[in-house]
C-alpha atoms as a PDB file:
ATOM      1  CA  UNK A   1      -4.952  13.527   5.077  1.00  0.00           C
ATOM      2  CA  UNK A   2      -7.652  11.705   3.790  1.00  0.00           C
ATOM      3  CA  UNK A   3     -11.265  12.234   6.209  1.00  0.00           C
ATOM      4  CA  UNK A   4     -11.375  12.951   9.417  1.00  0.00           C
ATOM      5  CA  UNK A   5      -9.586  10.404  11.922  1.00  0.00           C
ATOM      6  CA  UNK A   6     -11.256   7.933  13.644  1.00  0.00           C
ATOM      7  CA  UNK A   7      -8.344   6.938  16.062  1.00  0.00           C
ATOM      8  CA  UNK A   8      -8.988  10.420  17.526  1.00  0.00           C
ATOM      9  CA  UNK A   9     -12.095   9.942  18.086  1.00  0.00           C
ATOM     10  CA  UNK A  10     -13.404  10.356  21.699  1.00  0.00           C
ATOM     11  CA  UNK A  11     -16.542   7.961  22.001  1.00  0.00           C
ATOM     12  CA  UNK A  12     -16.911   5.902  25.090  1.00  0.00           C
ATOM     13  CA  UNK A  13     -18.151   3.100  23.443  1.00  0.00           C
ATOM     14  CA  UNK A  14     -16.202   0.266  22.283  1.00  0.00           C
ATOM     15  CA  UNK A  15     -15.287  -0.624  18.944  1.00  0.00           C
ATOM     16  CA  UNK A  16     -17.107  -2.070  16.888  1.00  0.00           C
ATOM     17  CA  UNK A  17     -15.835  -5.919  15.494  1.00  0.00           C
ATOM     18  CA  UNK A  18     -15.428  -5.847  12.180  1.00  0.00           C
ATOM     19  CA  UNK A  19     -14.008  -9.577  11.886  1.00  0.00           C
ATOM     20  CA  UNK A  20     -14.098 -12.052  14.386  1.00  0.00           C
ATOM     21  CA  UNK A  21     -12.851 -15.516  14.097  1.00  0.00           C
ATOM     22  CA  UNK A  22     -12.984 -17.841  16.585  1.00  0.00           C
ATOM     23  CA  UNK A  23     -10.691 -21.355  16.562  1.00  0.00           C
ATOM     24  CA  UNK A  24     -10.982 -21.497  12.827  1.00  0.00           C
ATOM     25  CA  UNK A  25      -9.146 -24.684  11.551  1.00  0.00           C
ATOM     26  CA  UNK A  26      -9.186 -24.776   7.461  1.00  0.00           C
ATOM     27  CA  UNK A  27      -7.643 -27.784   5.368  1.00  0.00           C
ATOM     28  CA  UNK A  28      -6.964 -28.454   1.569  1.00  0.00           C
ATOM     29  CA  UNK A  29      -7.780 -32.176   1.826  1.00  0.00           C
ATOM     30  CA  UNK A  30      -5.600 -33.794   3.864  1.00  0.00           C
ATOM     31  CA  UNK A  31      -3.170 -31.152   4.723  1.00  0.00           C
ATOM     32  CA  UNK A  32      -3.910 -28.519   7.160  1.00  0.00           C
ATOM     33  CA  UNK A  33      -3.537 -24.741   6.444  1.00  0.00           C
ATOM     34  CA  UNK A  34      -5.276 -23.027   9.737  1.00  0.00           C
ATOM     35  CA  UNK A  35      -5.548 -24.679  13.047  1.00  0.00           C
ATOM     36  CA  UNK A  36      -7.004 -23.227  15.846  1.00  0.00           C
ATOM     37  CA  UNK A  37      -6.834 -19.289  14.792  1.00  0.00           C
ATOM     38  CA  UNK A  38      -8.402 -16.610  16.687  1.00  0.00           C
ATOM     39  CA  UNK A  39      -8.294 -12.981  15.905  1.00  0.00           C
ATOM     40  CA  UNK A  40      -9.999 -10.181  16.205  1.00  0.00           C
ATOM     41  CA  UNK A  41     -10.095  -7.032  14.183  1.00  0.00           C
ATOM     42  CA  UNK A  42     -11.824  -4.069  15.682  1.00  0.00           C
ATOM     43  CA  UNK A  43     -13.567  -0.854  13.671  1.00  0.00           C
ATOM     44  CA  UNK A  44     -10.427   1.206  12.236  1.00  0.00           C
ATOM     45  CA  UNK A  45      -7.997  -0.847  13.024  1.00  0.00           C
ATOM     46  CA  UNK A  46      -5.094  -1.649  10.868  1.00  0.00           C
ATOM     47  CA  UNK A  47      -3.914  -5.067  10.948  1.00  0.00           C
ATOM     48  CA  UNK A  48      -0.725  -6.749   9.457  1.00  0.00           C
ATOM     49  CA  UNK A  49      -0.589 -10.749   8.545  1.00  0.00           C
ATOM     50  CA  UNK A  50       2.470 -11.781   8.320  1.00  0.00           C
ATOM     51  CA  UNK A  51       3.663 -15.655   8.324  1.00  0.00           C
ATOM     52  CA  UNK A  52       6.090 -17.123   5.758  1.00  0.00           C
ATOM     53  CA  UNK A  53       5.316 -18.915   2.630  1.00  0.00           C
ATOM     54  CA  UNK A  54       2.319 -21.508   2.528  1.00  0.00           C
ATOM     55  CA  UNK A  55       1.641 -19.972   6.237  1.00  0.00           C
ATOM     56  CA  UNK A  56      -1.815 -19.562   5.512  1.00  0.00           C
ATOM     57  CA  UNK A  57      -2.372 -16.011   5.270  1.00  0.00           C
ATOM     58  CA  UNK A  58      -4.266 -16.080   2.209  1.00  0.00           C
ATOM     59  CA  UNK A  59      -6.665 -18.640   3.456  1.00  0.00           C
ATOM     60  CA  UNK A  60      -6.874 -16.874   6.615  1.00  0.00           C
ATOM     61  CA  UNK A  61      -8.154 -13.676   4.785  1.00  0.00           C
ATOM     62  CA  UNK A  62     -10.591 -15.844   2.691  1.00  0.00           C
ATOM     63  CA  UNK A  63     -12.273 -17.407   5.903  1.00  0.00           C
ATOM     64  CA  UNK A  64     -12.403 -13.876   7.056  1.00  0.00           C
ATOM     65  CA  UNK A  65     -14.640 -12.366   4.326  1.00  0.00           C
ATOM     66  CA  UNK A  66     -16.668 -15.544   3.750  1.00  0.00           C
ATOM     67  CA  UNK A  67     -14.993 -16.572   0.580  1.00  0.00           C
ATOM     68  CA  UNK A  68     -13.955 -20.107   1.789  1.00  0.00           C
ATOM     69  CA  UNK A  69     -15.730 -21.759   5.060  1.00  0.00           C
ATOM     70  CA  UNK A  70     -13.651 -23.301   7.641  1.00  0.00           C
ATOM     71  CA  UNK A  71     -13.650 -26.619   8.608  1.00  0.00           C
ATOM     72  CA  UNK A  72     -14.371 -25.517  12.137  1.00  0.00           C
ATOM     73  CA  UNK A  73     -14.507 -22.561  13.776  1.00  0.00           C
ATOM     74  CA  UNK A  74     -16.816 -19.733  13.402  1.00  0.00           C
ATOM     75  CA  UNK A  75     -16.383 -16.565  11.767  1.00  0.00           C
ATOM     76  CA  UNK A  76     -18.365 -13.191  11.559  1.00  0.00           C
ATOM     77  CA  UNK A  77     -18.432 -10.145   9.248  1.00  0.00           C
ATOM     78  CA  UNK A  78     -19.844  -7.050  11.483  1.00  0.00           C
ATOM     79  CA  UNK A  79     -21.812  -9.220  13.146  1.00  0.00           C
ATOM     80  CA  UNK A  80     -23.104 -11.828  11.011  1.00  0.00           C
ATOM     81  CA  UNK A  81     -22.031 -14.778   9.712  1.00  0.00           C
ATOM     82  CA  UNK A  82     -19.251 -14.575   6.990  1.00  0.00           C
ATOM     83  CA  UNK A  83     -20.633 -17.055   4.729  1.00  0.00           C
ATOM     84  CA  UNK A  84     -24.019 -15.373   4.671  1.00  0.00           C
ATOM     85  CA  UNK A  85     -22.801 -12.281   4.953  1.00  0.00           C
ATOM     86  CA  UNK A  86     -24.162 -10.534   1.456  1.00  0.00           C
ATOM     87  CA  UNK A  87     -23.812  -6.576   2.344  1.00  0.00           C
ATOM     88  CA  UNK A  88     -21.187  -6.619  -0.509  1.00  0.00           C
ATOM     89  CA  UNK A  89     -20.468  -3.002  -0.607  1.00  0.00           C
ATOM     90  CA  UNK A  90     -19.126  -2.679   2.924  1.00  0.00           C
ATOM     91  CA  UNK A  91     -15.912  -5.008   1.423  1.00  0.00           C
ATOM     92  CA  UNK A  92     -13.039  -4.200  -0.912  1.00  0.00           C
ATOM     93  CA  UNK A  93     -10.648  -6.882  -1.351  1.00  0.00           C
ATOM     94  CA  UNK A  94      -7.595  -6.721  -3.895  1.00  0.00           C
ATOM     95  CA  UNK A  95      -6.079 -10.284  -3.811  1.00  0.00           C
ATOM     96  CA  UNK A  96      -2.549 -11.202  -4.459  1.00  0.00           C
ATOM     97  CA  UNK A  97      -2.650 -11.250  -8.266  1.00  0.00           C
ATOM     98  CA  UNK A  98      -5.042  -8.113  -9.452  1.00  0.00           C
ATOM     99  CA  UNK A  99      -2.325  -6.020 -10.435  1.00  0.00           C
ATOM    100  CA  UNK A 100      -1.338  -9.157 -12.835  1.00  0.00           C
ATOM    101  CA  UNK A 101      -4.363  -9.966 -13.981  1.00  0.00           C
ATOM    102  CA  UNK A 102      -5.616  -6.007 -14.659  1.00  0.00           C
ATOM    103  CA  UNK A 103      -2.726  -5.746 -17.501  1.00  0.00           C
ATOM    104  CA  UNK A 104      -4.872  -7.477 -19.961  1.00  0.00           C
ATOM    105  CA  UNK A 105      -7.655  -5.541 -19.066  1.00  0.00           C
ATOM    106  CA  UNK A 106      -9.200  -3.809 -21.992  1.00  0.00           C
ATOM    107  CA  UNK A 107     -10.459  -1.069 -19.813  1.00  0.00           C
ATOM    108  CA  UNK A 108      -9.790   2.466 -18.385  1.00  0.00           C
ATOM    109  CA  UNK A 109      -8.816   3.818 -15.076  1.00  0.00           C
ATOM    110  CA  UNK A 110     -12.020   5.733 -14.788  1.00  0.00           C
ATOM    111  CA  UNK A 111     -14.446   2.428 -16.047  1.00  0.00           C
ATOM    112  CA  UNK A 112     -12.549   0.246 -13.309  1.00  0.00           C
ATOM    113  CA  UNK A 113     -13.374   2.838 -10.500  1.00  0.00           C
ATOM    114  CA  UNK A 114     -16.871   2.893 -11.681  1.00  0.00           C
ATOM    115  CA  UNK A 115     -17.282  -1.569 -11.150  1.00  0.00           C
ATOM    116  CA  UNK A 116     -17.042   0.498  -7.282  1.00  0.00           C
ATOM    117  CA  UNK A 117     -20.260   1.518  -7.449  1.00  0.00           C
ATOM    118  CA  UNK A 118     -22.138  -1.688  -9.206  1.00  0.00           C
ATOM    119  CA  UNK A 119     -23.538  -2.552  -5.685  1.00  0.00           C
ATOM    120  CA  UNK A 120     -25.063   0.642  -4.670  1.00  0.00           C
ATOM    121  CA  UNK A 121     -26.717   1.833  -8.662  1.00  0.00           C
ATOM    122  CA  UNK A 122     -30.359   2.403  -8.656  1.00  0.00           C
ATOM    123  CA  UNK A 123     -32.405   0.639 -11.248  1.00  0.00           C
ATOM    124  CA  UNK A 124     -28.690  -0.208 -13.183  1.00  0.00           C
ATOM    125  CA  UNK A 125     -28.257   3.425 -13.961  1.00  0.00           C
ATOM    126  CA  UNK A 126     -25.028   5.758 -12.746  1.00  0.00           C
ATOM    127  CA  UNK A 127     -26.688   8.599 -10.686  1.00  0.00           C
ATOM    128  CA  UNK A 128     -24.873  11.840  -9.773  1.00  0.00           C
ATOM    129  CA  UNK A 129     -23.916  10.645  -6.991  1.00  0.00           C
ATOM    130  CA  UNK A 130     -22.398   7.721  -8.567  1.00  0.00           C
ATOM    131  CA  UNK A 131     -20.425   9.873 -10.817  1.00  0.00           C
ATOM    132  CA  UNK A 132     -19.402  12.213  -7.939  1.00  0.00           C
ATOM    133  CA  UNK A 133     -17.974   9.276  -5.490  1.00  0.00           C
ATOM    134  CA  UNK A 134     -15.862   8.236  -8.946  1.00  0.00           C
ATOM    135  CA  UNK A 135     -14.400  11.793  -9.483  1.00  0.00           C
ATOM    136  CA  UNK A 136     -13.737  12.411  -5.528  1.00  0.00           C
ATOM    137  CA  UNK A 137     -11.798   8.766  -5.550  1.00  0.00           C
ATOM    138  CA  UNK A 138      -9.847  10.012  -7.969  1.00  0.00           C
ATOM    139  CA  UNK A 139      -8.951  12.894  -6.805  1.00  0.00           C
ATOM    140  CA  UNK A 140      -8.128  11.184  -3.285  1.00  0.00           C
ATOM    141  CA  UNK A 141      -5.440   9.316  -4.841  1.00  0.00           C
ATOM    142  CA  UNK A 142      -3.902  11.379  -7.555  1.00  0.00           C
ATOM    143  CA  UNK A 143      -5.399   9.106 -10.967  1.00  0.00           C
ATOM    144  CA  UNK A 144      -7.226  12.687 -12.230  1.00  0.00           C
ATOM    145  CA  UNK A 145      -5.067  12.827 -15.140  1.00  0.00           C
ATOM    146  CA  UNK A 146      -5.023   9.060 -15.955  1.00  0.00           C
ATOM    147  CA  UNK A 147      -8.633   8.835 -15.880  1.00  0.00           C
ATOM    148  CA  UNK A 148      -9.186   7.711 -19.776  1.00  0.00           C
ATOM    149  CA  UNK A 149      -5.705   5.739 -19.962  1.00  0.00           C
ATOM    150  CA  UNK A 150      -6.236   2.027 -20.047  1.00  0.00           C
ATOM    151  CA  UNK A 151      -5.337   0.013 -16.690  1.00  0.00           C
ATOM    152  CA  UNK A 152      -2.432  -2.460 -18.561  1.00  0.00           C
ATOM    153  CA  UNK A 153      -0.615   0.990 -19.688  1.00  0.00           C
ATOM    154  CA  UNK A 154      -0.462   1.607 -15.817  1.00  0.00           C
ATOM    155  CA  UNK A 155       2.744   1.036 -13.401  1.00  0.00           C
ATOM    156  CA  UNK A 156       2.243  -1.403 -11.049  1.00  0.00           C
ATOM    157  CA  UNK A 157       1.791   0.806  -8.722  1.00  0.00           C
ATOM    158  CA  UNK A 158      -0.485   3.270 -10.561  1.00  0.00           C
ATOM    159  CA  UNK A 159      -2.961  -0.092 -10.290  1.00  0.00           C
ATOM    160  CA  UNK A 160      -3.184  -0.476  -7.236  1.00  0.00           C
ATOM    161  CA  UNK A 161      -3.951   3.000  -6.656  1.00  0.00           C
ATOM    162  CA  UNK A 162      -6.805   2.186  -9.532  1.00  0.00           C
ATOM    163  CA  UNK A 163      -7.744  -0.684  -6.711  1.00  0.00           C
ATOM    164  CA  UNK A 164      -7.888   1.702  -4.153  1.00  0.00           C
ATOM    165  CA  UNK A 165      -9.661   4.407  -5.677  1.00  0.00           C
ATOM    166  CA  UNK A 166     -12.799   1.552  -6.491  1.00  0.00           C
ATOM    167  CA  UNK A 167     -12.689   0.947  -2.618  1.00  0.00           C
ATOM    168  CA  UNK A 168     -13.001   4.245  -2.293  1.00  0.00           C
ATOM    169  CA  UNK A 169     -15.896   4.941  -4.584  1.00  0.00           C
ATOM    170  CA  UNK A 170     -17.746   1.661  -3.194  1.00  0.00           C
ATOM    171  CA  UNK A 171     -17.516   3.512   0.144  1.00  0.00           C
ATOM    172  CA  UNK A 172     -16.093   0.331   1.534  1.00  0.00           C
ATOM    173  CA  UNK A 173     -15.821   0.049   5.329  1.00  0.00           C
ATOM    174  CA  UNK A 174     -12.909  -2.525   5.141  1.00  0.00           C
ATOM    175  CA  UNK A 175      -9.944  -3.121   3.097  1.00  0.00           C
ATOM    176  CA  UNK A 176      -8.378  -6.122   2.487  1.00  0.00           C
ATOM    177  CA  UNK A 177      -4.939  -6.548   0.268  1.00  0.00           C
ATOM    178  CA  UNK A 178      -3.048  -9.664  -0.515  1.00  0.00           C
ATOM    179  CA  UNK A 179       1.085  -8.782  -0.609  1.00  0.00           C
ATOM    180  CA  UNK A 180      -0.048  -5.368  -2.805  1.00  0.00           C
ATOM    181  CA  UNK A 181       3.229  -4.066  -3.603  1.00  0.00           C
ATOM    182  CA  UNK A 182       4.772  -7.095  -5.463  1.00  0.00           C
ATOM    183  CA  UNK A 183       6.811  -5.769  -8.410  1.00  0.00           C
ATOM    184  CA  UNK A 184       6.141  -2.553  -7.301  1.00  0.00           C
ATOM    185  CA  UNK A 185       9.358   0.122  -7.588  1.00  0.00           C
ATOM    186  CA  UNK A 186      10.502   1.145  -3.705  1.00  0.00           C
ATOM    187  CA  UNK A 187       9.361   4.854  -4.006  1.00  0.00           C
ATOM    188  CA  UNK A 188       5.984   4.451  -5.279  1.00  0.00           C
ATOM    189  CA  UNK A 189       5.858   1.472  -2.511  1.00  0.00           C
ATOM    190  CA  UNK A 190       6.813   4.408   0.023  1.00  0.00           C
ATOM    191  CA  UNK A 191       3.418   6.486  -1.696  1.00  0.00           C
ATOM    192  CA  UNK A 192       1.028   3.445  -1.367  1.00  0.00           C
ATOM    193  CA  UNK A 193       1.462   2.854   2.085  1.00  0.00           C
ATOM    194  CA  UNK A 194       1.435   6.464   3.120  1.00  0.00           C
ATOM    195  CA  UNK A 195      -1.790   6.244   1.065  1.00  0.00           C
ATOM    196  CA  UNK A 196      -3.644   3.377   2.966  1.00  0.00           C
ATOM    197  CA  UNK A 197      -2.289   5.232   6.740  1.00  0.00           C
ATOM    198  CA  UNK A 198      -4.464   8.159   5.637  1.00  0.00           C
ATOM    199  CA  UNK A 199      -7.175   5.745   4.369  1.00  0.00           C
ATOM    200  CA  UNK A 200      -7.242   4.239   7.645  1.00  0.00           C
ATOM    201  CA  UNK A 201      -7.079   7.430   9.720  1.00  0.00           C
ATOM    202  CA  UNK A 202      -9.892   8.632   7.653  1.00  0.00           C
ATOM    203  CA  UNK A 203     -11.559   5.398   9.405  1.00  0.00           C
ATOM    204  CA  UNK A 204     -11.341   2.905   7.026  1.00  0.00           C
ATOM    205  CA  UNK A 205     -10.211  -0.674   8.518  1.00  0.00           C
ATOM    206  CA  UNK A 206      -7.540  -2.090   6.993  1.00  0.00           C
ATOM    207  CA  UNK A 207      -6.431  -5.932   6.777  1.00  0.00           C
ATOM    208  CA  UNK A 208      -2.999  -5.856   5.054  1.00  0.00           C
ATOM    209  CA  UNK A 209      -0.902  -9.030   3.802  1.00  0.00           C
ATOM    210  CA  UNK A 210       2.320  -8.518   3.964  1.00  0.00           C
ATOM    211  CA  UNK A 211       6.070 -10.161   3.193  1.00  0.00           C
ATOM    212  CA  UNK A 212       7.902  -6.939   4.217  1.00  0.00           C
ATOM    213  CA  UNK A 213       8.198  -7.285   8.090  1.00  0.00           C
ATOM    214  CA  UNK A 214       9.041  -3.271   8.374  1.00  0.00           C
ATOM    215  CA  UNK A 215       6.167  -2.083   6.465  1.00  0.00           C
ATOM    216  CA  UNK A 216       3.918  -3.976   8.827  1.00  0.00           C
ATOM    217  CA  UNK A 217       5.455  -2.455  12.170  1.00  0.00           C
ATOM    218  CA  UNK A 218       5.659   0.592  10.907  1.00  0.00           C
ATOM    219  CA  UNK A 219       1.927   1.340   9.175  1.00  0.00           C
ATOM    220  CA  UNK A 220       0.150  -1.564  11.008  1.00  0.00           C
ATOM    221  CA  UNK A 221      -0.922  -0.467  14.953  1.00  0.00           C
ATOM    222  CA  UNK A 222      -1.925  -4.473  15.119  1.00  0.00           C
ATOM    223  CA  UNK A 223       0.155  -7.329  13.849  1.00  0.00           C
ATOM    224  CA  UNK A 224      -0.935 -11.106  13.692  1.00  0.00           C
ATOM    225  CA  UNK A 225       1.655 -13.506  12.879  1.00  0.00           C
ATOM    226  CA  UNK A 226       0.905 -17.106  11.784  1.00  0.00           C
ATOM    227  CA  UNK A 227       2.155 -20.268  10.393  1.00  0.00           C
ATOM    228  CA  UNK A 228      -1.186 -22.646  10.169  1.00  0.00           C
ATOM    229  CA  UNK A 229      -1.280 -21.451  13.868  1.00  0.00           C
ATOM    230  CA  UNK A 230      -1.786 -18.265  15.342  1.00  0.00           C
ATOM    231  CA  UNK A 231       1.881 -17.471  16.888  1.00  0.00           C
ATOM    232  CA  UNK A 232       1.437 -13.369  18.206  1.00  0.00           C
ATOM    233  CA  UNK A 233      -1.395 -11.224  17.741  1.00  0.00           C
ATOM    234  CA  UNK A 234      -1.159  -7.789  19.417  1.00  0.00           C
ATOM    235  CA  UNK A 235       0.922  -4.602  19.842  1.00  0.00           C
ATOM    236  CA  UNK A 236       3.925  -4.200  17.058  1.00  0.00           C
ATOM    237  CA  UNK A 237       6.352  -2.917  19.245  1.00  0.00           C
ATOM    238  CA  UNK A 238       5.512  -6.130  21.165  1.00  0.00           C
ATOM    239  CA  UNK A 239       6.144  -7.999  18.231  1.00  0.00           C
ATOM    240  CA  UNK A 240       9.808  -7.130  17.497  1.00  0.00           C
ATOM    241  CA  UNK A 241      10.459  -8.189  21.138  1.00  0.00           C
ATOM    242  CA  UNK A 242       9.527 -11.459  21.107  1.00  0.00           C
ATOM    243  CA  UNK A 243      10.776 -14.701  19.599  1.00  0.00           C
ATOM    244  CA  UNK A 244       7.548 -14.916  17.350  1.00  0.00           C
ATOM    245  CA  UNK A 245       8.724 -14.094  14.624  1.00  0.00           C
ATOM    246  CA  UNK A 246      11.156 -16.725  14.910  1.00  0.00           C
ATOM    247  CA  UNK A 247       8.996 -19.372  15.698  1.00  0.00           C
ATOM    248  CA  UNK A 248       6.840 -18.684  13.094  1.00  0.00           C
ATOM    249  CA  UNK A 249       9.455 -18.614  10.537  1.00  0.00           C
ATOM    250  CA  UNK A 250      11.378 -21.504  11.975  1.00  0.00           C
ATOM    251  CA  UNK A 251      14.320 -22.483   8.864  1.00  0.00           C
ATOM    252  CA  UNK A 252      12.968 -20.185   6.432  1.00  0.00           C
ATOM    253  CA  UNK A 253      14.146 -16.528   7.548  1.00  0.00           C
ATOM    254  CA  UNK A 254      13.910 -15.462   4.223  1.00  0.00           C
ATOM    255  CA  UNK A 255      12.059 -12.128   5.929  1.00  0.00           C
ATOM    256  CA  UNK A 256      12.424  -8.951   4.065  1.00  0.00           C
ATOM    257  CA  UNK A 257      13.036  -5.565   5.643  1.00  0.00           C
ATOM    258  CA  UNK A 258      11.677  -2.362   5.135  1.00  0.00           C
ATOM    259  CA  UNK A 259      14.390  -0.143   3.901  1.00  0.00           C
ATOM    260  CA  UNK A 260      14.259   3.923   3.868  1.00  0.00           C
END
């Protein structure tokens, strides 16, 4: 187990917010993506998007860290706006093609963790700090002996453990992952999502995307289901018993299943 948990933890307070978006609506021109959407994600929570294709999940994600601005709607990042928000090191986000795009990289394992800790060097130089929080990311998630291999020599899975382990070094308070397991073989899918349960245990929030309805009700502990509009956002046991999902999807129950 990565950390110590913070679901056991026995403050009285509430929460924190991490994200909160309130009646965001988001269009590409003329044709509406997000329409009304409200959700909440609290400190150390673990929240699945689900939604089929061209639902809007993406987008939603986007509007949630700032990268696109909504067309209405308000949105804010631990407690300030998302488009100002510039407190860059609190945020890891892998989107839906880095493991692609990272095959061409010309770079190692170990030089990739390092772009973790860009936002928190002193006067541009790598302090031993810096150099510890690389080595102890590592070592969190197994890459010790692949440290000098370059990143395109990697599985697709070994990458995205490479993506992780930069979160990890950035000390990033929230993680955000577009559909990370595309491509990726079913066992090392198995390790990676073992891997972000500890993560988030450790206290880490987590905001995954994700095609594969069983991985989401079985890892997530909050599940938010769209389709431009927001059709169930709660409990995943709640989920499976109500016609959400089926709404959402409409003609296209093209949903995968998570298989052990």
């Amino acid at each position: 187990m990565i950390g110590s948990s913070h679901k056991e933890a026995t403050s009285e307070t509430s929460p924190e917010k991490v994200v909160s978006v309130d009646g965001v609506s988001f269009s590409h021109g003329d044709v509406p993506v997000l329409e009304d959407v409200s959700v909440d994600i609290e400190e150390g929570a673990f929240l699945g998007i689900v939604g089929p294709n061209g639902s809007g999940k993406s987008t939603l994600v986007e509007v949630m860290l700032g990268l696109r601005s909504p067309d209405s709607g308000s949105v804010r990042l631990f407690g300030e706006r998302a488009v100002n928000f510039d407190d860059g090191e609190r945020i890891a986000y892998v989107a839906q093609d880095a493991t692609d795009t990272s095959r061409d990289m010309p770079v190692t394992v170990r030089e990739v963790i390092r772009m973790g800790r860009y936002p928190r060097r002193l006067f541009g130089r790598f302090s031993e700090e810096d150099r510890r929080a690389v080595e102890k990311a590592m070592e969190e998630v197994g890459l010790e002996e692949l440290s000098s291999r370059r990143v395109g020599r990697l599985s697709g899975g070994q990458r995205q453990r490479v993506f992780i382990a930069r979160a990890l070094a950035a000390e990033a308070d929230l993680l955000a992952l577009d559909e990370p397991t595309v491509g990726v073989d079913a066992e090392s899918r198995e390790e990676f999502y073992e891997l972000l349960r500890d993560l988030n245990n450790g206290g880490m929030t987590v905001v995954l995307i994700e095609h594969d309805i069983g991985v989401v009700t079985e890892y997530a502990d909050e599940i938010a289901c769209i389709n431009r509009r927001l059709y169930f956002d709660g409990d995943p046991s709640e989920f499976v018993e109500t016609d959400a999902l089926a709404e959402a999807y409409g003609k296209d129950q093209h949903v995968l299943s998570h298989d052990h």
